[in-house]
PDB file of N, CA and C in Angstrom:
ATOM      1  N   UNK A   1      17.041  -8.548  -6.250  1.00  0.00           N
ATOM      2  CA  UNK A   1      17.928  -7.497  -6.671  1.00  0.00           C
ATOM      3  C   UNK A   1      17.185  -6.464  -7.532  1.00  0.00           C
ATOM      4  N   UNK A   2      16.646  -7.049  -8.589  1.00  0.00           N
ATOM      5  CA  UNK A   2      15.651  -6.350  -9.539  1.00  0.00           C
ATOM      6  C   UNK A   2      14.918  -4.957  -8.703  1.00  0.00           C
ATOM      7  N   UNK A   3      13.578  -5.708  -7.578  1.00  0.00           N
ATOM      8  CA  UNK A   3      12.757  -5.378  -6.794  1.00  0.00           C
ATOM      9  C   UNK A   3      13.684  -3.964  -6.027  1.00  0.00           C
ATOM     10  N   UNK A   4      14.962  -4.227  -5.097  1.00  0.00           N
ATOM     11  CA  UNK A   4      15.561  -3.625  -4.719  1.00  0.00           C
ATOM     12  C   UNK A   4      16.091  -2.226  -5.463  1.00  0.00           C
ATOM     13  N   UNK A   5      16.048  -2.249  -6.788  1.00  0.00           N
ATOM     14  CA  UNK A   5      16.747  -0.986  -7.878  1.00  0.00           C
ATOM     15  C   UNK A   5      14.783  -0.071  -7.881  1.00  0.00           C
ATOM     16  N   UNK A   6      14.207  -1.427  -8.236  1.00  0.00           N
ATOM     17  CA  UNK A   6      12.848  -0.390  -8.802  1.00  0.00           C
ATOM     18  C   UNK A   6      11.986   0.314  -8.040  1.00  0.00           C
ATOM     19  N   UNK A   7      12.235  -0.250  -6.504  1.00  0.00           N
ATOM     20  CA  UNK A   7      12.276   0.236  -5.553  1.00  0.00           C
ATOM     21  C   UNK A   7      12.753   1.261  -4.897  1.00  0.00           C
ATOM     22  N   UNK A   8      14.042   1.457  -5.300  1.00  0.00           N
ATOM     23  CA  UNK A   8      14.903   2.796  -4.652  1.00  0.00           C
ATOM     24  C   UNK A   8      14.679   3.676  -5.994  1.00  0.00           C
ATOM     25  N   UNK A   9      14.789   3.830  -7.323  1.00  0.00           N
ATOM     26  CA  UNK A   9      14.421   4.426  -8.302  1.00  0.00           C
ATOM     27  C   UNK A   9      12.785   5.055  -8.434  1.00  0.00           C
ATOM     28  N   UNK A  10      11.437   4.166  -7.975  1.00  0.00           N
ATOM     29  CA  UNK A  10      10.275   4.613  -7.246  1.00  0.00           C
ATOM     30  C   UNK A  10      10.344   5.734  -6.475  1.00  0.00           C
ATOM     31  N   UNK A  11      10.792   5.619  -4.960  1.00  0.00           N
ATOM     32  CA  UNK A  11      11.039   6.039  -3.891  1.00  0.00           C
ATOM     33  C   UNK A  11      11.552   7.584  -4.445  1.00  0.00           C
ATOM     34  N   UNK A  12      12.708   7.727  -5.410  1.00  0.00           N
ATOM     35  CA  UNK A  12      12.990   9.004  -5.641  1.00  0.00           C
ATOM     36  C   UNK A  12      12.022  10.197  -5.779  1.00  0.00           C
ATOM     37  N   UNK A  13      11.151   9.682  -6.231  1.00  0.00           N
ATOM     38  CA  UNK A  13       9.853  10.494  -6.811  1.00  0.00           C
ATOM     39  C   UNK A  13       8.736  10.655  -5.687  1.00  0.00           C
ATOM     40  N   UNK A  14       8.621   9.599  -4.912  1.00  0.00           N
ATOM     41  CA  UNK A  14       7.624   9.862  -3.820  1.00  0.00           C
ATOM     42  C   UNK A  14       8.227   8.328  -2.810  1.00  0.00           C
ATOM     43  N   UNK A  15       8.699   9.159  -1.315  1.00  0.00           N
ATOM     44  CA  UNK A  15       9.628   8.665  -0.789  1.00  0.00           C
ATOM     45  C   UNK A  15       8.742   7.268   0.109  1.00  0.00           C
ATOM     46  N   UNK A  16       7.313   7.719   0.228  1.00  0.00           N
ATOM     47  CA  UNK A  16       6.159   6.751   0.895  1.00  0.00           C
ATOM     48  C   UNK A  16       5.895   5.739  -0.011  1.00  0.00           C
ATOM     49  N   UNK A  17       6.683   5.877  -1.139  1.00  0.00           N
ATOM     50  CA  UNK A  17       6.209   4.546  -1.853  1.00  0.00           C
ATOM     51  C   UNK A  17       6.911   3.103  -1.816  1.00  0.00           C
ATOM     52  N   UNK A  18       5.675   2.154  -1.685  1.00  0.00           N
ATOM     53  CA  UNK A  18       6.119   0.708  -1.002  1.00  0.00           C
ATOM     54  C   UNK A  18       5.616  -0.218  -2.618  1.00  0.00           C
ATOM     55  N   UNK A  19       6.517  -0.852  -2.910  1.00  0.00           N
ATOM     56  CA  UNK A  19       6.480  -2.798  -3.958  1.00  0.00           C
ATOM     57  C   UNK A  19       7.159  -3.282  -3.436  1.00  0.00           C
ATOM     58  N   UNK A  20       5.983  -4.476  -3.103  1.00  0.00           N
ATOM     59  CA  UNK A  20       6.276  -5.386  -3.141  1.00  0.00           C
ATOM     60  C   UNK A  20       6.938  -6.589  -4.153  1.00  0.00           C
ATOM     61  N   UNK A  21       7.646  -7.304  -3.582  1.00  0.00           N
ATOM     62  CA  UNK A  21       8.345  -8.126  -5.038  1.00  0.00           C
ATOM     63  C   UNK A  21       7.226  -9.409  -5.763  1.00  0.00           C
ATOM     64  N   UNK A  22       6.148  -9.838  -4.831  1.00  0.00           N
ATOM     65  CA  UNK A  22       5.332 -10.371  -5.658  1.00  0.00           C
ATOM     66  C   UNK A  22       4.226  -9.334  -6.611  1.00  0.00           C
ATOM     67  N   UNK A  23       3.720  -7.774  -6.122  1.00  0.00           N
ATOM     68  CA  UNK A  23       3.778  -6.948  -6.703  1.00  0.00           C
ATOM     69  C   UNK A  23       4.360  -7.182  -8.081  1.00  0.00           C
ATOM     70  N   UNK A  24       5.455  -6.796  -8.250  1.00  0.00           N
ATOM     71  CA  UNK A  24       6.279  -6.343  -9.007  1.00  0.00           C
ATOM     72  C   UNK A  24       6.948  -7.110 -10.267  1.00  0.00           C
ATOM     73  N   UNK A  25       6.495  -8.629  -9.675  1.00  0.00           N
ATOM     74  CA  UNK A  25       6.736  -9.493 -10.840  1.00  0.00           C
ATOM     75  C   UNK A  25       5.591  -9.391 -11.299  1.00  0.00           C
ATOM     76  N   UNK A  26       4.273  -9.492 -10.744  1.00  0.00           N
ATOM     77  CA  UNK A  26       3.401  -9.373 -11.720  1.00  0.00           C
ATOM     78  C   UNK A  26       2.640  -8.688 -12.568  1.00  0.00           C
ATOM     79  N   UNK A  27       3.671  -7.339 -12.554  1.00  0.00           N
ATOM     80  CA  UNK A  27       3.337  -5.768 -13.266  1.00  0.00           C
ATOM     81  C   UNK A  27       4.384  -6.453 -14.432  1.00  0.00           C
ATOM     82  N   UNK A  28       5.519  -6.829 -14.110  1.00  0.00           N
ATOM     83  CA  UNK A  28       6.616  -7.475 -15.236  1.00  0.00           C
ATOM     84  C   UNK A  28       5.710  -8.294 -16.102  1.00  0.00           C
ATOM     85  N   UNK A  29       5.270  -9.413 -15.514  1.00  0.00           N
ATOM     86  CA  UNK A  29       4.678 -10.808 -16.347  1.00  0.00           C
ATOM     87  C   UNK A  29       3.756 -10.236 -17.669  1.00  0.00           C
ATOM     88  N   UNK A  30       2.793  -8.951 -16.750  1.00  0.00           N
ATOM     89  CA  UNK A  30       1.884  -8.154 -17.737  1.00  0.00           C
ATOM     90  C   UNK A  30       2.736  -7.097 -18.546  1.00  0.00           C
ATOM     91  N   UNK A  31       3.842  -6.982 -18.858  1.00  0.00           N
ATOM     92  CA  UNK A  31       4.538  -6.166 -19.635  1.00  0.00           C
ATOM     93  C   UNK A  31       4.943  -6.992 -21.314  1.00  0.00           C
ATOM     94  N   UNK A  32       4.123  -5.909 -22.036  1.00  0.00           N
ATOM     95  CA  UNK A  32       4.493  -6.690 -23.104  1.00  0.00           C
ATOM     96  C   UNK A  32       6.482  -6.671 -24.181  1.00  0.00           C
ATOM     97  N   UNK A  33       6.539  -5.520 -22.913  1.00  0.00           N
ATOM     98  CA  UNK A  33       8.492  -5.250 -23.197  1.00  0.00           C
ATOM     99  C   UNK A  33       9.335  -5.947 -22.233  1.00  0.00           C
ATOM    100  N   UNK A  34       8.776  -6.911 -21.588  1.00  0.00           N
ATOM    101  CA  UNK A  34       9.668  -7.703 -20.414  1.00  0.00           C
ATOM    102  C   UNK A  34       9.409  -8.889 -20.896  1.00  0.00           C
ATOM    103  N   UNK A  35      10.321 -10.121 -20.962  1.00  0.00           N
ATOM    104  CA  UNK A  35      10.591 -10.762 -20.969  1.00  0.00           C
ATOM    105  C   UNK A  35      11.046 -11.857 -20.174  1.00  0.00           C
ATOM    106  N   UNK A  36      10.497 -12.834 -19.752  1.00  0.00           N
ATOM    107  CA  UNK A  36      10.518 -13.352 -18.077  1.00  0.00           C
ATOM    108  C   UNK A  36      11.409 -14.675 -18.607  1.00  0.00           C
ATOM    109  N   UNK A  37      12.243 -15.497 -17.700  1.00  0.00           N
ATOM    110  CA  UNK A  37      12.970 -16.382 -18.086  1.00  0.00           C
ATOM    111  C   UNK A  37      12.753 -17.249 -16.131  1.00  0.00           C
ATOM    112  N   UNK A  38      11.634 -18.500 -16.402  1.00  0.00           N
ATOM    113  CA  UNK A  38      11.971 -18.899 -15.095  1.00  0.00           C
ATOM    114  C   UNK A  38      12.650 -20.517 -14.580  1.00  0.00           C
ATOM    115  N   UNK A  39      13.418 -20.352 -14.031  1.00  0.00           N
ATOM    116  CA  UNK A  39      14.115 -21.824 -13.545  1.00  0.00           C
ATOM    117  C   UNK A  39      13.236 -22.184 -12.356  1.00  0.00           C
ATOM    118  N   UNK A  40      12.928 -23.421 -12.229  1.00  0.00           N
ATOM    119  CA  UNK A  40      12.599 -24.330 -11.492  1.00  0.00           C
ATOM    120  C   UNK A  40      13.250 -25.260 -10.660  1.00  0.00           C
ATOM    121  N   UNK A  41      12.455 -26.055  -9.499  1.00  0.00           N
ATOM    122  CA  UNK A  41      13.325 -26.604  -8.642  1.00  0.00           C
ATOM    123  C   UNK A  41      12.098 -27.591  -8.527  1.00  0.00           C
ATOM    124  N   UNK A  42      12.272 -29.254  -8.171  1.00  0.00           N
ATOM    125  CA  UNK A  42      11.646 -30.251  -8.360  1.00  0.00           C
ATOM    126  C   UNK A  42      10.881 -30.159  -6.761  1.00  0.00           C
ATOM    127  N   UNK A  43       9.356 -30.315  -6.549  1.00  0.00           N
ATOM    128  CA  UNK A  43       9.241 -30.718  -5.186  1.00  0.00           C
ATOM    129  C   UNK A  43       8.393 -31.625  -5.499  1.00  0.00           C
ATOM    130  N   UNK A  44       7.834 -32.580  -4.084  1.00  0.00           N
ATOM    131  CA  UNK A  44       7.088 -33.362  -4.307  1.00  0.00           C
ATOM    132  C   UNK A  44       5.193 -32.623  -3.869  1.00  0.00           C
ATOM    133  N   UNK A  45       4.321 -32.921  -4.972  1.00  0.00           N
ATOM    134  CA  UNK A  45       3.425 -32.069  -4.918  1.00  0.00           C
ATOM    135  C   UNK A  45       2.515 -32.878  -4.005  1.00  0.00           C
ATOM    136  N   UNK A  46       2.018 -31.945  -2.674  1.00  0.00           N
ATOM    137  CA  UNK A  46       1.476 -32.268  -1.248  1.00  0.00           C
ATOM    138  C   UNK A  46       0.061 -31.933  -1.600  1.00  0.00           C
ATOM    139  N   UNK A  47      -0.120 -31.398  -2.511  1.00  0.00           N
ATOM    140  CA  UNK A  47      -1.672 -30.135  -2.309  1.00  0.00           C
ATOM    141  C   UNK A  47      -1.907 -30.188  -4.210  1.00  0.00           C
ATOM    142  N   UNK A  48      -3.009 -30.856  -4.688  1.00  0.00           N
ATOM    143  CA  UNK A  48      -3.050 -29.521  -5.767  1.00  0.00           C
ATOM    144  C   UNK A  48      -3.228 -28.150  -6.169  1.00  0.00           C
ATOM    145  N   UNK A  49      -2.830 -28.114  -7.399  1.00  0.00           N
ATOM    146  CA  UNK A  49      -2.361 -26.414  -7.737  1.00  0.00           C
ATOM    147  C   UNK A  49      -3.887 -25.562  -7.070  1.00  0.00           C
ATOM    148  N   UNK A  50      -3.982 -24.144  -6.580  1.00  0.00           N
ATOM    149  CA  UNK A  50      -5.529 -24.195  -6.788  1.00  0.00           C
ATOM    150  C   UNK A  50      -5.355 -22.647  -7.965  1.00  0.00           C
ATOM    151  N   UNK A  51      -3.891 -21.985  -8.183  1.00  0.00           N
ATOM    152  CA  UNK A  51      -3.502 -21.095  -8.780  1.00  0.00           C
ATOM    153  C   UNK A  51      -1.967 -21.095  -9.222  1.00  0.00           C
ATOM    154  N   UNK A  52      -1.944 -20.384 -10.492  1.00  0.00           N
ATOM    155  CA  UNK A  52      -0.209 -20.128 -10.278  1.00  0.00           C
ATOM    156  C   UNK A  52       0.704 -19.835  -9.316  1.00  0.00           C
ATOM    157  N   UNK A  53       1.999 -20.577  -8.950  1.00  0.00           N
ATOM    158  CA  UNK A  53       2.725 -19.619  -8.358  1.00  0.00           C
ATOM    159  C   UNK A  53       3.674 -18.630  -8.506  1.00  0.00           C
ATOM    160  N   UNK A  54       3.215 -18.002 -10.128  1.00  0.00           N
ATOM    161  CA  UNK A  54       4.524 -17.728 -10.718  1.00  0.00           C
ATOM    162  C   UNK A  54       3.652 -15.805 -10.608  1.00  0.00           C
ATOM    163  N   UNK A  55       2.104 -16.023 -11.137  1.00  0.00           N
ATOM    164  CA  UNK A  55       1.663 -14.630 -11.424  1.00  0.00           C
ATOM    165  C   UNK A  55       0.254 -14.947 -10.603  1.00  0.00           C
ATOM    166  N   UNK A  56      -0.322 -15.832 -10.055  1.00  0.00           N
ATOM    167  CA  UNK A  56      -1.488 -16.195  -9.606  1.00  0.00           C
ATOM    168  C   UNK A  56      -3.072 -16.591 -10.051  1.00  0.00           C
ATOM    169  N   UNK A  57      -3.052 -16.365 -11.413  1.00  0.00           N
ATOM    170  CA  UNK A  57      -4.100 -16.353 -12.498  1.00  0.00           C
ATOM    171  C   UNK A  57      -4.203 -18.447 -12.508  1.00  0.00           C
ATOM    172  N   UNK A  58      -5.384 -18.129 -12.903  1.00  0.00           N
ATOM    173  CA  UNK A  58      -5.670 -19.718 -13.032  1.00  0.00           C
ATOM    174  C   UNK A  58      -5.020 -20.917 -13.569  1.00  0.00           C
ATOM    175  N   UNK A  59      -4.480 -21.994 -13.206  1.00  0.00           N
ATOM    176  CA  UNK A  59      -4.170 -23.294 -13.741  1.00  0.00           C
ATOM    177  C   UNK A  59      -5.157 -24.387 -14.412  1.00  0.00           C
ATOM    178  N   UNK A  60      -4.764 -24.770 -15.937  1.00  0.00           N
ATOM    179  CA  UNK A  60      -5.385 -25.311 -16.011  1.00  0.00           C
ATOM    180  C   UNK A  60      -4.818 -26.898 -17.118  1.00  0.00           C
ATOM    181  N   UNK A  61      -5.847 -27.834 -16.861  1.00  0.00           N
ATOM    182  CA  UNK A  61      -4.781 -29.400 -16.805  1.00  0.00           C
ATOM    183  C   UNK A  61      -4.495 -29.487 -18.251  1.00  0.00           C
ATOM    184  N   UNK A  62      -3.596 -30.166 -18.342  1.00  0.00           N
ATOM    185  CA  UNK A  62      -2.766 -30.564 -19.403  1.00  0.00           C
ATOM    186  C   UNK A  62      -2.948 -32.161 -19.976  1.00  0.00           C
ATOM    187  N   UNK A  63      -4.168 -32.489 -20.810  1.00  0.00           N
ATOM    188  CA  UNK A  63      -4.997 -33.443 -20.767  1.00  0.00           C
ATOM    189  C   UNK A  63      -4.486 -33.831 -22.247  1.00  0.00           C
ATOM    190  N   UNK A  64      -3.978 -35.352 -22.128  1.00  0.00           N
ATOM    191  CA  UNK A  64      -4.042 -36.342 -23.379  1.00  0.00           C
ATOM    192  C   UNK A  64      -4.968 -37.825 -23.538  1.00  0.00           C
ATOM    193  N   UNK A  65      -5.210 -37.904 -24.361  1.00  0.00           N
ATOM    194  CA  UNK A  65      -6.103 -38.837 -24.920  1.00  0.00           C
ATOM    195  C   UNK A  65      -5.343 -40.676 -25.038  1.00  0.00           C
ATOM    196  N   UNK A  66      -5.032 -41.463 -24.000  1.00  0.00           N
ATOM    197  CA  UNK A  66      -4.788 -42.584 -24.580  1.00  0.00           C
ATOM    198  C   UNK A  66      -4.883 -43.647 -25.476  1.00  0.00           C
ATOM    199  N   UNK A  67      -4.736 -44.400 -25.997  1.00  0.00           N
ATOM    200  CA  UNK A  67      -5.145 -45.278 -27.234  1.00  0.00           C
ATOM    201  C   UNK A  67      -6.446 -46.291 -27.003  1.00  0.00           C
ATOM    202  N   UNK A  68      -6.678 -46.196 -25.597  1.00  0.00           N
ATOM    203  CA  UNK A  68      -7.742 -46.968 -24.953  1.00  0.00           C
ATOM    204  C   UNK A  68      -9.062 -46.022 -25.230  1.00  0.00           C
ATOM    205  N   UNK A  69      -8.887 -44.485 -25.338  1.00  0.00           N
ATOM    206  CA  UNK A  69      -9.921 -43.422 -25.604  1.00  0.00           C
ATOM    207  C   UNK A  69      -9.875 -42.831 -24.018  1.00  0.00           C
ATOM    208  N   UNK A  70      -9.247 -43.211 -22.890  1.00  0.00           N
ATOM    209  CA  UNK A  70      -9.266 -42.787 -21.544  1.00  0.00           C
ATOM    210  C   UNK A  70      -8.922 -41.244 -22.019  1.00  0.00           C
ATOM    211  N   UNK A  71      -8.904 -40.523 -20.823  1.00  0.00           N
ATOM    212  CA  UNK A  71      -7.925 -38.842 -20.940  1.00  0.00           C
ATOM    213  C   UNK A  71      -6.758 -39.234 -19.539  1.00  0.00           C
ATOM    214  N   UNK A  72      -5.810 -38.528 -19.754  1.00  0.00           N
ATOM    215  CA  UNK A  72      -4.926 -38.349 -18.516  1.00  0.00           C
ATOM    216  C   UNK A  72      -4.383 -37.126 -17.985  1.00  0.00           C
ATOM    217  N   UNK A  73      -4.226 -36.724 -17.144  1.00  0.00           N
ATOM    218  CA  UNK A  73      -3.559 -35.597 -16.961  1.00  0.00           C
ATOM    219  C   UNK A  73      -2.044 -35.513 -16.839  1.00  0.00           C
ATOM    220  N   UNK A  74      -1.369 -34.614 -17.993  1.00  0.00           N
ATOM    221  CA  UNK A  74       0.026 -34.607 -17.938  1.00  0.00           C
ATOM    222  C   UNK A  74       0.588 -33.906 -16.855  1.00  0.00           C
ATOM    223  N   UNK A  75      -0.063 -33.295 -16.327  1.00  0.00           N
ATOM    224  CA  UNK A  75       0.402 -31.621 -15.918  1.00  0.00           C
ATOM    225  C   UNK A  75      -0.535 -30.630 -15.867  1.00  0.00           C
ATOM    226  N   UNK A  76      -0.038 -29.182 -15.258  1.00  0.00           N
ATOM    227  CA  UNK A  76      -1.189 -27.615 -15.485  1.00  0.00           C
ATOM    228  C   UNK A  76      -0.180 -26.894 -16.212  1.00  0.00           C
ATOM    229  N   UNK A  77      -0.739 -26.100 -16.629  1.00  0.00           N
ATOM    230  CA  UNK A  77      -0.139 -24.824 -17.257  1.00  0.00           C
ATOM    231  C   UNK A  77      -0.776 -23.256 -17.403  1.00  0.00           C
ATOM    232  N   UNK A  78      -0.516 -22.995 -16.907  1.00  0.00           N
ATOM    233  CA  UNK A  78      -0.971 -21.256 -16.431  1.00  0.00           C
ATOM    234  C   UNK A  78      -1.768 -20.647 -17.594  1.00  0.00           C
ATOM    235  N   UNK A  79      -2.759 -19.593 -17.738  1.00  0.00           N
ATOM    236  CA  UNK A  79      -3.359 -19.389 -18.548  1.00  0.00           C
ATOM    237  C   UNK A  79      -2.611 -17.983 -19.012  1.00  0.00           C
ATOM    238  N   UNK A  80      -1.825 -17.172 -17.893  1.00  0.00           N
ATOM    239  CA  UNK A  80      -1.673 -16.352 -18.381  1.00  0.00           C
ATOM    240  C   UNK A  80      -0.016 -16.021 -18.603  1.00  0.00           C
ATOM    241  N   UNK A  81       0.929 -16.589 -17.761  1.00  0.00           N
ATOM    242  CA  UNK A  81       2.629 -16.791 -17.478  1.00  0.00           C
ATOM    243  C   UNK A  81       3.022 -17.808 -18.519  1.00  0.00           C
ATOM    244  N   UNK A  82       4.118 -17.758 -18.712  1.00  0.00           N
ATOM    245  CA  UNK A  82       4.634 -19.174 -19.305  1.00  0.00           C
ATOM    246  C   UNK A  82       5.059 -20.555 -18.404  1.00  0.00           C
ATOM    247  N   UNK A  83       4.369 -20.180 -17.161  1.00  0.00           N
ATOM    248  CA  UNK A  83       4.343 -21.400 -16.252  1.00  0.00           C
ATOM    249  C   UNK A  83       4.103 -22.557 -16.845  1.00  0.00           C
ATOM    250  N   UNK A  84       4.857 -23.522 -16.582  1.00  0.00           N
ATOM    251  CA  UNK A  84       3.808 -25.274 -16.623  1.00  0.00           C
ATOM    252  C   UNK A  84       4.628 -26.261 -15.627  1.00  0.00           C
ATOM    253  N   UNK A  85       3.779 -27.127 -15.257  1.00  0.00           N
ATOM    254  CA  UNK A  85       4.242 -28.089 -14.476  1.00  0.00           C
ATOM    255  C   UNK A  85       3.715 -29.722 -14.966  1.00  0.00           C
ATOM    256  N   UNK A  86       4.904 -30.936 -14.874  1.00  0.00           N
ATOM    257  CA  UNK A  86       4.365 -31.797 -14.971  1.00  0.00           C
ATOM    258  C   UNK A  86       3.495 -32.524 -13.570  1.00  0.00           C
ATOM    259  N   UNK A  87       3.332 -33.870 -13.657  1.00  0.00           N
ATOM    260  CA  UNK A  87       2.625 -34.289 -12.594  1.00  0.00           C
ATOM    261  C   UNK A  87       3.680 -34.078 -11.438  1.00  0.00           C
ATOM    262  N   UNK A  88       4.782 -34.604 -11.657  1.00  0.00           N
ATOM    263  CA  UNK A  88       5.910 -34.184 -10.820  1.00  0.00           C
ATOM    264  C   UNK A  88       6.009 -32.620 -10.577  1.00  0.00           C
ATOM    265  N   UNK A  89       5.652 -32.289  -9.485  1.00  0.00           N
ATOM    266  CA  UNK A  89       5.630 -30.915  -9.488  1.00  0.00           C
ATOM    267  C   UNK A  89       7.278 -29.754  -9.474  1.00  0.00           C
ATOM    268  N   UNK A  90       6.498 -28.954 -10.376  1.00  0.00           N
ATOM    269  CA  UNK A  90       7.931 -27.912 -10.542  1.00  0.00           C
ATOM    270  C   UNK A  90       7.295 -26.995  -9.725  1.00  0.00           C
ATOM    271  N   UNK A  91       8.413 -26.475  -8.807  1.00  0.00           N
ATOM    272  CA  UNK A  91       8.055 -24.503  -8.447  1.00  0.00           C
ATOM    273  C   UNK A  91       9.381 -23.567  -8.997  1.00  0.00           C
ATOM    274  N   UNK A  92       8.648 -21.923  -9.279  1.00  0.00           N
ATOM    275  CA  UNK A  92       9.426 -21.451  -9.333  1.00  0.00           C
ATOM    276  C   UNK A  92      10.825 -21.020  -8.465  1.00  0.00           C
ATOM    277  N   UNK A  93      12.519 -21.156  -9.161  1.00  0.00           N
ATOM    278  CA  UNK A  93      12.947 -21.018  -8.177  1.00  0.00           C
ATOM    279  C   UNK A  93      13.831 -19.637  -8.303  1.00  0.00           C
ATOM    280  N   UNK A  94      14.094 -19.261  -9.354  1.00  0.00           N
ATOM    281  CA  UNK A  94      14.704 -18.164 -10.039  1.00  0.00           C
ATOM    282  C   UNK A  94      13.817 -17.346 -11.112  1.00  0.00           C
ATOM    283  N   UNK A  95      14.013 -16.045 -10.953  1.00  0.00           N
ATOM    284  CA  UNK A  95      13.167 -15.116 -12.140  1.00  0.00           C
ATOM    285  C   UNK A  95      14.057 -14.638 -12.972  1.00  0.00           C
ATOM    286  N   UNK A  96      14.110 -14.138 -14.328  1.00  0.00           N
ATOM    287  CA  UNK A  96      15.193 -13.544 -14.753  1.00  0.00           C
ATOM    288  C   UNK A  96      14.109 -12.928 -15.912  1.00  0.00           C
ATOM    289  N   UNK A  97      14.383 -11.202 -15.595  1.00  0.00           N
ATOM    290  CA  UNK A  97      13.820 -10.313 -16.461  1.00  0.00           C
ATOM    291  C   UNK A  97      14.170  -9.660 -17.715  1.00  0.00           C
ATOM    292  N   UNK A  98      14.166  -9.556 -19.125  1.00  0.00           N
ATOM    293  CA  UNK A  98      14.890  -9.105 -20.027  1.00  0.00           C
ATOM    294  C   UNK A  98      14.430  -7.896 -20.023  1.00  0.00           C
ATOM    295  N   UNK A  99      14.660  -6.431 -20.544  1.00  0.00           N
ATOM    296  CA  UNK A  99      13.990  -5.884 -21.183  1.00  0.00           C
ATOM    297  C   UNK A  99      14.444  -6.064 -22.978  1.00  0.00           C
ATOM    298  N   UNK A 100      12.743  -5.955 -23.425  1.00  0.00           N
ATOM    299  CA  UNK A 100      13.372  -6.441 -24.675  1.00  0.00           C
ATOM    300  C   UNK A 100      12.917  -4.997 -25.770  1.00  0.00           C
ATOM    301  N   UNK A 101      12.298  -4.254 -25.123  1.00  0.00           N
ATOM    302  CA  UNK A 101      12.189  -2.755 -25.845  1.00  0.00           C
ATOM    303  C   UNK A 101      10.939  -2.453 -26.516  1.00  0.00           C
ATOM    304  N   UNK A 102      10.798  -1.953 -27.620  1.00  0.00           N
ATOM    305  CA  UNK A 102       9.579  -1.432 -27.997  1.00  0.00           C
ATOM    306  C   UNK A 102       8.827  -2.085 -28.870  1.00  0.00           C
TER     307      UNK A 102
END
């Protein structure tokens, strides 16, 4: 819906102009006046991560120390989104943009 307004509001100004909605979230994610809010949906993880799927920037593991001195991996978490996932994998399933102003 978002994509669809900023899109036809674009277009006014120069009618050849094309965003995309993965575009367009990730001009948002880099906005320091937007505010991103994302819901998730549980899948079972087939592949590991090799990038975000929220902005595409690198994943990286989410490592604790057991009482034995082992490490484990909890999870990734995005270096640059407020993405994270546990071992159980989350994807994004909803975006929700604030603007939050100046």
């Amino acid at each position: 819906m978002i994509h669809r307004s900023v899109e036809a509001r674009l277009r006014e100004e120069d009618p050849t102009f094309r965003l995309g909605p993965a575009r367009l979230r990730s001009i948002l994610l880099r906005s320091p006046r937007v505010s991103v809010r994302i819901q998730y949906a549980q899948r079972a993880g087939r592949r590991p991560l090799q990038s975000c799927p929220v902005c595409g920037e690198e994943i990286r593991p989410l490592r604790n120390q057991t009482l034995e001195g082992d490490t484990v991996i909890l999870g990734w978490r995005c270096t640059r989104c407020p993405f994270w996932t546990p071992v159980r994998r989350r994807v994004p399933a909803r975006y929700a943009f604030r603007w939050v102003g100046r």
